[in-house]
C-alpha atoms as a PDB file:
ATOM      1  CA  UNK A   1      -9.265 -29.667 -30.447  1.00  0.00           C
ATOM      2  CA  UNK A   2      -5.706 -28.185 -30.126  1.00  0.00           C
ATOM      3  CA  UNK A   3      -6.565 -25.139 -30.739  1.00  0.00           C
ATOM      4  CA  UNK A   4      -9.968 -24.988 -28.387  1.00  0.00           C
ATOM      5  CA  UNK A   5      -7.484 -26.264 -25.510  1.00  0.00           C
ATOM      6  CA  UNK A   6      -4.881 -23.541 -26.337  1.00  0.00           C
ATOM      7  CA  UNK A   7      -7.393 -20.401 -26.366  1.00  0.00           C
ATOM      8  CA  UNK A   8      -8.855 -21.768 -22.647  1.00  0.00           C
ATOM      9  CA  UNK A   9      -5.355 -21.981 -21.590  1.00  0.00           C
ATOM     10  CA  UNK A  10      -4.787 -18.455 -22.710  1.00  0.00           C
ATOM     11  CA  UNK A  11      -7.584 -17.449 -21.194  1.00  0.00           C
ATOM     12  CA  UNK A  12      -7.251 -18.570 -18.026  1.00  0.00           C
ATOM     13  CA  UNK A  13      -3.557 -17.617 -17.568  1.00  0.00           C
ATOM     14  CA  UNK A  14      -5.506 -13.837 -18.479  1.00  0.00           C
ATOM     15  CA  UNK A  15      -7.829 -14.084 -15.925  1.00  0.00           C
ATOM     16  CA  UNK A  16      -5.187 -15.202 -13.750  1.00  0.00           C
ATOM     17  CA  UNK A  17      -2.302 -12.984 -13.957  1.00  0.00           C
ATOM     18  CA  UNK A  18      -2.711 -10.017 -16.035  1.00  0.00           C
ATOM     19  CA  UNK A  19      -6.271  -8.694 -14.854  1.00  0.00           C
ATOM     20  CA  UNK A  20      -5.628  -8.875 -11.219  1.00  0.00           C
ATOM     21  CA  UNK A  21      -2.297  -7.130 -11.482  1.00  0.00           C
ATOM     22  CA  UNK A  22      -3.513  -4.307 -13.462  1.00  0.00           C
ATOM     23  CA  UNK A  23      -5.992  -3.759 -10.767  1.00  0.00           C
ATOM     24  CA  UNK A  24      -3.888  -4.483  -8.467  1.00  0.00           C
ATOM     25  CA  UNK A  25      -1.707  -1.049  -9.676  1.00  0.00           C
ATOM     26  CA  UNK A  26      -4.900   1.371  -9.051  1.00  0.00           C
ATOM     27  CA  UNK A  27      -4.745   3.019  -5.757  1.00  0.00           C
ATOM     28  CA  UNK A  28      -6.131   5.947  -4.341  1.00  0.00           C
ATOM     29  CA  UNK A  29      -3.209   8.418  -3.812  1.00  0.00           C
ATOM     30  CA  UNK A  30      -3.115  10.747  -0.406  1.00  0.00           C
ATOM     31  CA  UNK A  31      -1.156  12.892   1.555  1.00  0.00           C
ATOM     32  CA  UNK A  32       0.172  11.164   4.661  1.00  0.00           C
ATOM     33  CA  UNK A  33       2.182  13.653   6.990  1.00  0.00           C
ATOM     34  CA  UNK A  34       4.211  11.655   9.951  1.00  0.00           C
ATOM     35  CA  UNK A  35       3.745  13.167  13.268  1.00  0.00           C
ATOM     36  CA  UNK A  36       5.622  10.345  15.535  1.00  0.00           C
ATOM     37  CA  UNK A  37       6.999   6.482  15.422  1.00  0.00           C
ATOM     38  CA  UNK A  38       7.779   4.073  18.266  1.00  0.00           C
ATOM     39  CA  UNK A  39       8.015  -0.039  18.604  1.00  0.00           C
ATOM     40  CA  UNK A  40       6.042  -1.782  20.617  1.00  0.00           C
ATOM     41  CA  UNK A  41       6.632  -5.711  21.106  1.00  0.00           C
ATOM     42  CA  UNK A  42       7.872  -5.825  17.776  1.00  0.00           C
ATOM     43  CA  UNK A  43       4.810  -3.574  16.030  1.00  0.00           C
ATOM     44  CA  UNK A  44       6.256  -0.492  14.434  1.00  0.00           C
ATOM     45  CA  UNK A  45       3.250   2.992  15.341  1.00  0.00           C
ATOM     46  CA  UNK A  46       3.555   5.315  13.041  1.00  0.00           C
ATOM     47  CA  UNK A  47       1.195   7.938  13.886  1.00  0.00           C
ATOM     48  CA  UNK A  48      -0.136  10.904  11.751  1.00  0.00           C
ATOM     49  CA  UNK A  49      -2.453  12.657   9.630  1.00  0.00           C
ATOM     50  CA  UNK A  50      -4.087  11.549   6.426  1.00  0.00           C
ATOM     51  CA  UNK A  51      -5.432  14.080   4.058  1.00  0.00           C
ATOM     52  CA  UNK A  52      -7.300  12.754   1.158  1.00  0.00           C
ATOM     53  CA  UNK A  53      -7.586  14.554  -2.222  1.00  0.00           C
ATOM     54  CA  UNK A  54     -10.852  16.254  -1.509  1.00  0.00           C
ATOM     55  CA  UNK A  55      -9.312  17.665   1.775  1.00  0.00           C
ATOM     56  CA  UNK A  56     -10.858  16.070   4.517  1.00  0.00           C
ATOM     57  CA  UNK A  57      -8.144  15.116   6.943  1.00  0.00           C
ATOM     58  CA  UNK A  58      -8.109  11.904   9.207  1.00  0.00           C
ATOM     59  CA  UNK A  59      -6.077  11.088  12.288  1.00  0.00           C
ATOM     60  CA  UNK A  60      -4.600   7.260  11.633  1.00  0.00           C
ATOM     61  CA  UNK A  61      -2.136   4.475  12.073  1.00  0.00           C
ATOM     62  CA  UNK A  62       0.394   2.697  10.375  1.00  0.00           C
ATOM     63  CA  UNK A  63       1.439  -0.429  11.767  1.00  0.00           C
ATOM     64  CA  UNK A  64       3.812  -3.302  10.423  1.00  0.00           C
ATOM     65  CA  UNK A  65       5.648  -6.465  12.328  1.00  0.00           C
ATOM     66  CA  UNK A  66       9.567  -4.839  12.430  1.00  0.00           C
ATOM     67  CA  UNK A  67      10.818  -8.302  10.897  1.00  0.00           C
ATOM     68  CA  UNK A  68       9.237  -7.676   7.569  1.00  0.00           C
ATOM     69  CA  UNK A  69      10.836  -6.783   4.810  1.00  0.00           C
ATOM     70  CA  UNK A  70       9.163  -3.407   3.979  1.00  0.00           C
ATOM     71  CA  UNK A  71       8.974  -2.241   7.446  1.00  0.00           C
ATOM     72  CA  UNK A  72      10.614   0.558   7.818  1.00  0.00           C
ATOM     73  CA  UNK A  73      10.289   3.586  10.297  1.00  0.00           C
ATOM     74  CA  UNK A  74      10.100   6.832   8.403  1.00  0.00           C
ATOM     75  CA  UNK A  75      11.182  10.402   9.533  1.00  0.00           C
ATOM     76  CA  UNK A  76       8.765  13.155  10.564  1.00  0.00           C
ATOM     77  CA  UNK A  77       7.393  14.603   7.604  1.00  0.00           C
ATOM     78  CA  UNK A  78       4.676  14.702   4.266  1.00  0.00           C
ATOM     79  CA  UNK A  79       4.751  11.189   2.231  1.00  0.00           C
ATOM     80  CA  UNK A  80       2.775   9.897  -0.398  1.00  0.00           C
ATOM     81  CA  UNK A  81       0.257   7.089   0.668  1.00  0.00           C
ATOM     82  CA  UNK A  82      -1.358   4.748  -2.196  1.00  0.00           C
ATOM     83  CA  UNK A  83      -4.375   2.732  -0.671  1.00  0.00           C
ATOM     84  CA  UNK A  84      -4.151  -0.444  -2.025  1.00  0.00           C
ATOM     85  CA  UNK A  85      -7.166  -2.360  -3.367  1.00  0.00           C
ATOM     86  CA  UNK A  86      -8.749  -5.431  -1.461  1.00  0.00           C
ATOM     87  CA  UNK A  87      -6.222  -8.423  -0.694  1.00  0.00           C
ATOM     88  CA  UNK A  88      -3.037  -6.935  -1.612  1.00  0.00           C
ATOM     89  CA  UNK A  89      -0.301  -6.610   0.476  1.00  0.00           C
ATOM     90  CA  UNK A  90       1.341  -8.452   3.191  1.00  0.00           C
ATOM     91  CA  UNK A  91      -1.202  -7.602   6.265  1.00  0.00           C
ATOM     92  CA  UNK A  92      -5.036  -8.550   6.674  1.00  0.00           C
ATOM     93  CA  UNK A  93      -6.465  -4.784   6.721  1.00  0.00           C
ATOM     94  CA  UNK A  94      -6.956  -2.464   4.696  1.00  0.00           C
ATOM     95  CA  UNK A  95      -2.505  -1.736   3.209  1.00  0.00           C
ATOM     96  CA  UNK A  96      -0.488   0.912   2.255  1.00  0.00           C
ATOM     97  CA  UNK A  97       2.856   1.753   0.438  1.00  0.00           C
ATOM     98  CA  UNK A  98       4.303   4.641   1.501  1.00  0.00           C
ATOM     99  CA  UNK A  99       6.633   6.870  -1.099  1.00  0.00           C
ATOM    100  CA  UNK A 100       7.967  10.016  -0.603  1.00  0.00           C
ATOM    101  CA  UNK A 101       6.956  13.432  -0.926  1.00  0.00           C
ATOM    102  CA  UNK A 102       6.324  14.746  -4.953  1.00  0.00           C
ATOM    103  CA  UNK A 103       7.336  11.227  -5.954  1.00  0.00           C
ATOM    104  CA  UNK A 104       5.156   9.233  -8.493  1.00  0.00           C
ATOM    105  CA  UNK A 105       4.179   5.772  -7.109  1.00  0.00           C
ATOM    106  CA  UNK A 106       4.486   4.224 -10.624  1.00  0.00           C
ATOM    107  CA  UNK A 107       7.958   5.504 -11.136  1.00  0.00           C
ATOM    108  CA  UNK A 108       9.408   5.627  -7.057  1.00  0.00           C
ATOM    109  CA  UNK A 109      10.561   3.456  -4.773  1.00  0.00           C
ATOM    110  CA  UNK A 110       8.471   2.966  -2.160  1.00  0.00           C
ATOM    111  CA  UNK A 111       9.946   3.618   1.403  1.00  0.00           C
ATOM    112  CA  UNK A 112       7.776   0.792   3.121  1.00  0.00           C
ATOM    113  CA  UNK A 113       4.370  -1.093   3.014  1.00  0.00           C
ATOM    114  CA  UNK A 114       2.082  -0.954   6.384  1.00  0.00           C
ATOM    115  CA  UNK A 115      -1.070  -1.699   8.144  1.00  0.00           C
ATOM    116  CA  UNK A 116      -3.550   1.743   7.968  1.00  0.00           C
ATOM    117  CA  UNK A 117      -5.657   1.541  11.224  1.00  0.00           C
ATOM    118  CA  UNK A 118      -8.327   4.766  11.473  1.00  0.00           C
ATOM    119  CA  UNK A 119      -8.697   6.313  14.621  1.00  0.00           C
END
């Protein structure tokens, strides 16, 4: 009886923990170049261009609330965007974590996490 209870314990702290953040760490990786930033009532704009892997390019958004942690306002320039899956991150839409340019997502620090709105 132990044992049955200890393998449903283990498997639910699997199903719990492990397998969502391993999914969690799959994004699809693009090129995000910033064009301009401003604040508006509090909502950081970053505007700019997103070009995906295949090369189709996108006019978009960034957003985030300035009083979050990861909201930062990033210089002109090329980043690297991850798209992050389904119900991660901190806003209800579809999120983001910027890193710089070159940089590896698993290995970088990530300059800020944001709201991507498509124009």
């Amino acid at each position: 009886m132990k044992r049955i209870v200890f393998l449903a314990a283990v498997t639910l702290f699997l199903l719990l923990f492990l397998i969502p953040s391993a999914e969690g760490q799959e994004g699809q990786t693009e090129t995000f170049t910033v064009r301009s930033s401003e604040v508006v009532t509090g909502v950081v704009i970053i505007s700019g261009q997103m070009t995906t892997t295949a090369g189709k390019r996108s006019s978009v958004e960034l957003q985030c609330n300035k009083g979050m942690l990861m909201c930062t306002i990033p210089q002109p320039g090329r980043y690297v965007m991850v798209l992050l899956p389904k119900n991660r991150g901190p806003y209800e839409c579809a999120n983001v974590d910027l890193y710089p340019e070159g940089a590896e997502p698993e290995n970088s620090e990530k300059i800020g996490e944001f709201c991507l709105i498509q124009k």
